[in-house]
Protein backbone atom coordinates (compact mmCIF):
# COMPACT_ATOMS: atom_id res chain seq x y z
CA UNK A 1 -7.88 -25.30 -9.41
CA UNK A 2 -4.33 -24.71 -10.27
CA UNK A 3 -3.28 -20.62 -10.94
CA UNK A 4 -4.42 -20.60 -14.48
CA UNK A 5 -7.80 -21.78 -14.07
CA UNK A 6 -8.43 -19.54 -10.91
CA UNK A 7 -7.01 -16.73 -12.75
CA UNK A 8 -9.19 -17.36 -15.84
CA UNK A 9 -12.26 -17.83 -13.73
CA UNK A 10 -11.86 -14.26 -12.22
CA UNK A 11 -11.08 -12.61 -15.45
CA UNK A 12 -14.13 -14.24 -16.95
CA UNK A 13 -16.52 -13.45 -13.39
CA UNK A 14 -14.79 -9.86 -13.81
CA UNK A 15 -15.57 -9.30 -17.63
CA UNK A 16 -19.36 -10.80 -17.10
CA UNK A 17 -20.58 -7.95 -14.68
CA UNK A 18 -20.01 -5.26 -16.96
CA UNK A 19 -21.72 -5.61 -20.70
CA UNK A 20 -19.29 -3.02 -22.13
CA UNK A 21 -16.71 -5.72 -21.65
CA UNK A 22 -18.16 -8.59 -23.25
CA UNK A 23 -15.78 -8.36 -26.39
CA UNK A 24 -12.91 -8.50 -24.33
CA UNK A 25 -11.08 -11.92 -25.26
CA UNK A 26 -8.76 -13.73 -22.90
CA UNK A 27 -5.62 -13.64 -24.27
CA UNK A 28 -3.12 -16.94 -24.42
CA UNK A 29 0.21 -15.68 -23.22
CA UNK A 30 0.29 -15.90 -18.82
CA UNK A 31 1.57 -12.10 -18.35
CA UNK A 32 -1.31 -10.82 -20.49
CA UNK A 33 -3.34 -12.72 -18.60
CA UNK A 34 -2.23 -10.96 -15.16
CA UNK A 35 -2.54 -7.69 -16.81
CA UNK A 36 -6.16 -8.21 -17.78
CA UNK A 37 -6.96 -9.22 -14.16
CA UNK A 38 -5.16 -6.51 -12.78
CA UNK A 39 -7.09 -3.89 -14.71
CA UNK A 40 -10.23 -5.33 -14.67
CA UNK A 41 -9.42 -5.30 -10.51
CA UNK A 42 -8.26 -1.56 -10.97
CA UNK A 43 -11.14 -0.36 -12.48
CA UNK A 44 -14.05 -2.14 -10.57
CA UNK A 45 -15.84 0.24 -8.40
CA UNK A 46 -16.52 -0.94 -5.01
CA UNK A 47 -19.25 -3.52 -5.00
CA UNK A 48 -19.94 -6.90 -3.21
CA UNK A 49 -19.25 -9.65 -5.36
CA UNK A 50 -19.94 -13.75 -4.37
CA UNK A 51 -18.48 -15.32 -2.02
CA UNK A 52 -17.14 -17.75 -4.92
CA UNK A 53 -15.40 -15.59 -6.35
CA UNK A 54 -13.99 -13.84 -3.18
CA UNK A 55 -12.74 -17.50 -2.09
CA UNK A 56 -10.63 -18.50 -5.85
CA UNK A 57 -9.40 -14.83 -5.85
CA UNK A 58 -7.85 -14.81 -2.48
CA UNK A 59 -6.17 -18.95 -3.31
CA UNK A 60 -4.93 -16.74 -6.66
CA UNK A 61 -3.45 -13.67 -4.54
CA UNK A 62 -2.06 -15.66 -1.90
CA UNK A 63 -0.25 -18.04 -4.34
CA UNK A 64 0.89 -14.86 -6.06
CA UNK A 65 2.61 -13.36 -3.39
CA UNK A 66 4.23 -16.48 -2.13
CA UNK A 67 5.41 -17.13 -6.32
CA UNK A 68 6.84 -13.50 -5.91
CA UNK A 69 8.52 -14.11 -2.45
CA UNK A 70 7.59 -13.17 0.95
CA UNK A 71 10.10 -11.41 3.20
CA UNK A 72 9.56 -11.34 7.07
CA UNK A 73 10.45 -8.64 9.70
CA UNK A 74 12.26 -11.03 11.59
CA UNK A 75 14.60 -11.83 8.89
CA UNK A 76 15.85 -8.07 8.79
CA UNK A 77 18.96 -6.68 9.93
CA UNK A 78 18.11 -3.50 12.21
CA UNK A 79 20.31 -0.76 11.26
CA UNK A 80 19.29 1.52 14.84
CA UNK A 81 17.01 0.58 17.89
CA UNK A 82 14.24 -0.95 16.34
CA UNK A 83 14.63 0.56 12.56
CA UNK A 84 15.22 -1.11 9.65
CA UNK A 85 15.66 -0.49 6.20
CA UNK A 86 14.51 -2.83 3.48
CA UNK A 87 14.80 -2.45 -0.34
CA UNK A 88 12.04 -4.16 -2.20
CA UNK A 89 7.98 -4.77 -2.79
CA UNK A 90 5.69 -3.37 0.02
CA UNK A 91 3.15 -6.34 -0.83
CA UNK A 92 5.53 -9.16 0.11
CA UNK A 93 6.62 -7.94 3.82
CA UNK A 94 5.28 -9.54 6.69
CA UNK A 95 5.21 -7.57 9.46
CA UNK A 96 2.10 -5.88 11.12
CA UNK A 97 1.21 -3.44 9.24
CA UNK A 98 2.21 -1.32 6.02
CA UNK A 99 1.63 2.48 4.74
CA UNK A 100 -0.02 3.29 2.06
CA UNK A 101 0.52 6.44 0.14
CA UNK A 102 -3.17 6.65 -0.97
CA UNK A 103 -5.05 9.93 -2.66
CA UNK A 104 -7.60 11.71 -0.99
CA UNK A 105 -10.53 9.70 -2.18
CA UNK A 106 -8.97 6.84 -0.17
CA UNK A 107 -10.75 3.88 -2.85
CA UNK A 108 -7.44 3.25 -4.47
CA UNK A 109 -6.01 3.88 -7.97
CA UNK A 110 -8.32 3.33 -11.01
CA UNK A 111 -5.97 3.77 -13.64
CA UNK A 112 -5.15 -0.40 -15.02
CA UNK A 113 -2.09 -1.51 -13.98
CA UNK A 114 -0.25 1.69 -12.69
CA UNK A 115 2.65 1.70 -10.93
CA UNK A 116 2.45 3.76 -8.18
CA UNK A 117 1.92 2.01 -4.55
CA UNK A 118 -1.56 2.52 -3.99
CA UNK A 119 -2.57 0.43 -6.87
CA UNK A 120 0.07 -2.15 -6.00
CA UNK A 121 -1.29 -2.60 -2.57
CA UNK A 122 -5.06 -2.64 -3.60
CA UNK A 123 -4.00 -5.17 -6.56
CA UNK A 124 -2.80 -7.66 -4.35
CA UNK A 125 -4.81 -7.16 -0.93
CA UNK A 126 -7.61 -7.83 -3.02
CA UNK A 127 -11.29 -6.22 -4.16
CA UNK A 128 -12.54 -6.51 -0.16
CA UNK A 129 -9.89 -3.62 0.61
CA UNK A 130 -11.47 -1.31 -1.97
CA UNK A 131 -15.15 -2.56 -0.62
CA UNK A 132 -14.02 -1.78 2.97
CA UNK A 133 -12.09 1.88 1.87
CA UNK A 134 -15.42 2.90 0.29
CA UNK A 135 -17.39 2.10 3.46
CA UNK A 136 -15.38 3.87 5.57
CA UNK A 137 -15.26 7.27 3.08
CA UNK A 138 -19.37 7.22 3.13
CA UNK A 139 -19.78 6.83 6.76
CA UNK A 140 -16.52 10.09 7.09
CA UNK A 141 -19.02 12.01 3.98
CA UNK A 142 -15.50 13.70 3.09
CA UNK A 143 -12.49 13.39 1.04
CA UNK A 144 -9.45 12.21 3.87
CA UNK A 145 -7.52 15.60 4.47
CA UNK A 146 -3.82 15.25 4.12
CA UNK A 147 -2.07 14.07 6.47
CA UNK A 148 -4.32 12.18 8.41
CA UNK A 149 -4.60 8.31 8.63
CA UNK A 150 -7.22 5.21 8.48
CA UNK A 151 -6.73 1.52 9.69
CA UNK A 152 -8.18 -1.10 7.39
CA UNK A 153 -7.37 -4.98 7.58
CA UNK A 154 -4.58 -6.53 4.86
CA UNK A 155 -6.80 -9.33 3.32
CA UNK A 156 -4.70 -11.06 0.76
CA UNK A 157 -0.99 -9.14 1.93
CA UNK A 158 1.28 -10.79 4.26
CA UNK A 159 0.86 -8.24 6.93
CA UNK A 160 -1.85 -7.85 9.53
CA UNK A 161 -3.15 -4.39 8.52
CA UNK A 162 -2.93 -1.43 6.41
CA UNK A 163 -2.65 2.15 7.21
CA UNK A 164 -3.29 4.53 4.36
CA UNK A 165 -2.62 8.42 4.56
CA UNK A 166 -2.42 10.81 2.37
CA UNK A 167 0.87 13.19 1.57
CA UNK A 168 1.16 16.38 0.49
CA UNK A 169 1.49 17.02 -3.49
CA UNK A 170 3.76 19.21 -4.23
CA UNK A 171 3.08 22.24 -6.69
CA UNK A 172 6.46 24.28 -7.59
CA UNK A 173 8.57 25.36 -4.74
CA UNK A 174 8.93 23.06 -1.58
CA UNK A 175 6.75 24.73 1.05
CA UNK A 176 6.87 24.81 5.02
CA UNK A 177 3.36 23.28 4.71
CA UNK A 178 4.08 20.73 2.45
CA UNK A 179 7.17 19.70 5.03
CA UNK A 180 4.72 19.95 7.96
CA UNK A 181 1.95 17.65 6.53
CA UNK A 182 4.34 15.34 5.45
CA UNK A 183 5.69 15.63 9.25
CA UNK A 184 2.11 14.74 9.74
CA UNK A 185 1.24 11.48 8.08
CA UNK A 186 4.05 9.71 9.42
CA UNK A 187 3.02 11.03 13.24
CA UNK A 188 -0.47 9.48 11.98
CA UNK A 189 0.46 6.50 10.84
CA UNK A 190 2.55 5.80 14.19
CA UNK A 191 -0.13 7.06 16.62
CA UNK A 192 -2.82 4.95 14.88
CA UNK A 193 -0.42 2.25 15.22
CA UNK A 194 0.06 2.23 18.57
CA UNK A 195 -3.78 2.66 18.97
CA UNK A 196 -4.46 -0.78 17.46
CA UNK A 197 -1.51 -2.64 19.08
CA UNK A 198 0.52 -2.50 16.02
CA UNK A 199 4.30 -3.77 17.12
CA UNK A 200 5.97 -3.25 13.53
CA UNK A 201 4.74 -0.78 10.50
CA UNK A 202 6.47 -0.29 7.20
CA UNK A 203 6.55 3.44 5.84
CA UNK A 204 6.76 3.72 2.00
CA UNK A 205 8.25 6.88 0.54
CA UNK A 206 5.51 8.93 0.93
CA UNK A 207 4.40 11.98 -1.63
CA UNK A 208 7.81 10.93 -3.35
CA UNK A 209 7.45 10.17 -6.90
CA UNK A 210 3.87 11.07 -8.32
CA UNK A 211 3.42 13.89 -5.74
CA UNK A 212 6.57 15.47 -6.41
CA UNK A 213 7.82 15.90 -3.03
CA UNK A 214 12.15 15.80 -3.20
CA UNK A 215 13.40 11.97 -2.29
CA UNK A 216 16.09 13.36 0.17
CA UNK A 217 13.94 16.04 1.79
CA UNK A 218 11.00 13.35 2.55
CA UNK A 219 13.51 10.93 4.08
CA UNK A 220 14.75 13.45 6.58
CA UNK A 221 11.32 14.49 7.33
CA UNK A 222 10.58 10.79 7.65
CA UNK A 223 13.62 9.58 10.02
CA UNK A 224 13.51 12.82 12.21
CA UNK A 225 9.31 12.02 12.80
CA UNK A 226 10.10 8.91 13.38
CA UNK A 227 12.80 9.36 16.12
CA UNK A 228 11.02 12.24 17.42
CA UNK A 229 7.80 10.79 17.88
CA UNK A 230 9.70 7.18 19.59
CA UNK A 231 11.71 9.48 21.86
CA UNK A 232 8.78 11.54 22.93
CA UNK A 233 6.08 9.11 23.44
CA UNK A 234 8.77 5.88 24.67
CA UNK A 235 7.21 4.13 21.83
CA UNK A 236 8.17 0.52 21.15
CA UNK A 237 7.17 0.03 18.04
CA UNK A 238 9.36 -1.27 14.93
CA UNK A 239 9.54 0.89 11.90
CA UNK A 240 10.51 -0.32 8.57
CA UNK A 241 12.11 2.63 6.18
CA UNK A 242 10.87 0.30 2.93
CA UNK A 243 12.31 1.48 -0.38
CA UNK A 244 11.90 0.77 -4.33
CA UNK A 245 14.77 2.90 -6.20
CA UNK A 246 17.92 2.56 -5.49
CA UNK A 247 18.29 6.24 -4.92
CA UNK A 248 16.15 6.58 -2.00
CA UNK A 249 17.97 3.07 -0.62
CA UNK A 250 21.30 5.42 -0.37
CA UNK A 251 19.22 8.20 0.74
CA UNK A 252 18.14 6.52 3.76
CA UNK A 253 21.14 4.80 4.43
CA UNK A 254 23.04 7.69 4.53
CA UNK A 255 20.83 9.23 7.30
CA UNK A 256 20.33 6.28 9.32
CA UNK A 257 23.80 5.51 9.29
């Protein structure tokens, strides 16, 4: 199967398990073709699905990421002792393990073809990661506080593993708490980390954006943790500062110099 037919095949495996879809036609052009997948991925609730259509959907999102470009750790500049800051898509870094800035119920984002991080990283890992997310919220029997973190496997990304937490969203005026459980889900992340044997992790700019937390504030919440939390626990591990806007790429590099 080349990338057409496996993407095709999904769309039409995708469209058959729900009857409400069955008017949906496939359209000609190749980018409204991705979109369709992508949505019909977005919305599926978690659910286990055949092992055919597991195997052609993993060829289609490994061939995806490689078509988009795949950057490695080891091809990055450090800019301190074992920091780095990289400009670009989360989904295409290999290193061990990314951040994800997920929501509370910890499945993923739902809404087709959004552009925040979550449903990025969900898009392209694959339906197994919102199949495994979903497993792990019904054994916790809670939303995931803020703040905290959970360790899931990358399927389909370059890395090894995923850690998603949840930030603080931001409603008015910047408060202490806010700052502190941001503080939080990066001490998280890095603890968990070092938990699994994790060597390398890349931290998105979490609660930026959608959860309204200031770029520049979150930055020097997220390189002070960071230092902190190396310094005080002679931690080894490699931490990526990955960015999408160019704003936050001058942020950072202003404060790490």
């Amino acid at each position: 199967m080349n990338q057409s037919e496996r993407r095709q095949f999904l769309i039409k495996a995708l469209i058959a398990e729900q009857p409400r879809y069955r008017d949906i036609e496939i359209p000609e052009n190749e980018n409204e073709q991705k979109a369709l997948l992508r949505s019909l991925m977005n919305v599926r609730l978690p659910g286990e699905i055949s092992e055919e259509f597991l195997a052609i959907q993993d060829e289609y999102l490994q061939e995806a990421t490689k078509e988009k470009g795949i950057t490695d750790l080891a091809d990055l500049e450090p800019v301190g002792d074992g920091m780095f800051l990289w400009q670009g898509d989360i989904t295409t870094l290999r290193c061990d393990a990314i951040v994800n800035a997920a929501n509370s119920g910890m499945t993923g984002c739902y809404v087709p073809c959004h552009g925040c991080i979550d449903n990025a990283i969900h898009t392209y890992a694959g339906i197994q990661l919102r199949i495994t997310c979903a497993k792990i919220m019904e054994q916790q029997g809670y939303e995931e506080p803020t703040g905290q973190a959970k360790i899931t496997p990358a399927f389909n990304l370059p890395c090894k593993y995923i850690l998603h937490t949840v930030g603080p969203i931001v409603m008015g005026e910047l408060k202490e708490r806010d700052e502190e459980l941001l503080a939080s889900c990066y001490r998280s992340c890095l603890s968990l980390a070092d938990q699994n044997g994790i060597k390398s992790i890349a931290f998105c700019c979490i609660s930026t954006g959608e959860f309204r937390f200031p770029n520049r504030r979150a930055a020097e919440i997220a390189v002070q943790t960071v230092h902190d939390y190396r310094r005080e626990t002679d931690s080894s591990i490699k931490v990526i500062f990955n960015v999408w806007k160019d704003i936050d790429h001058e942020i950072y590099r202003q404060l790490l110099g």
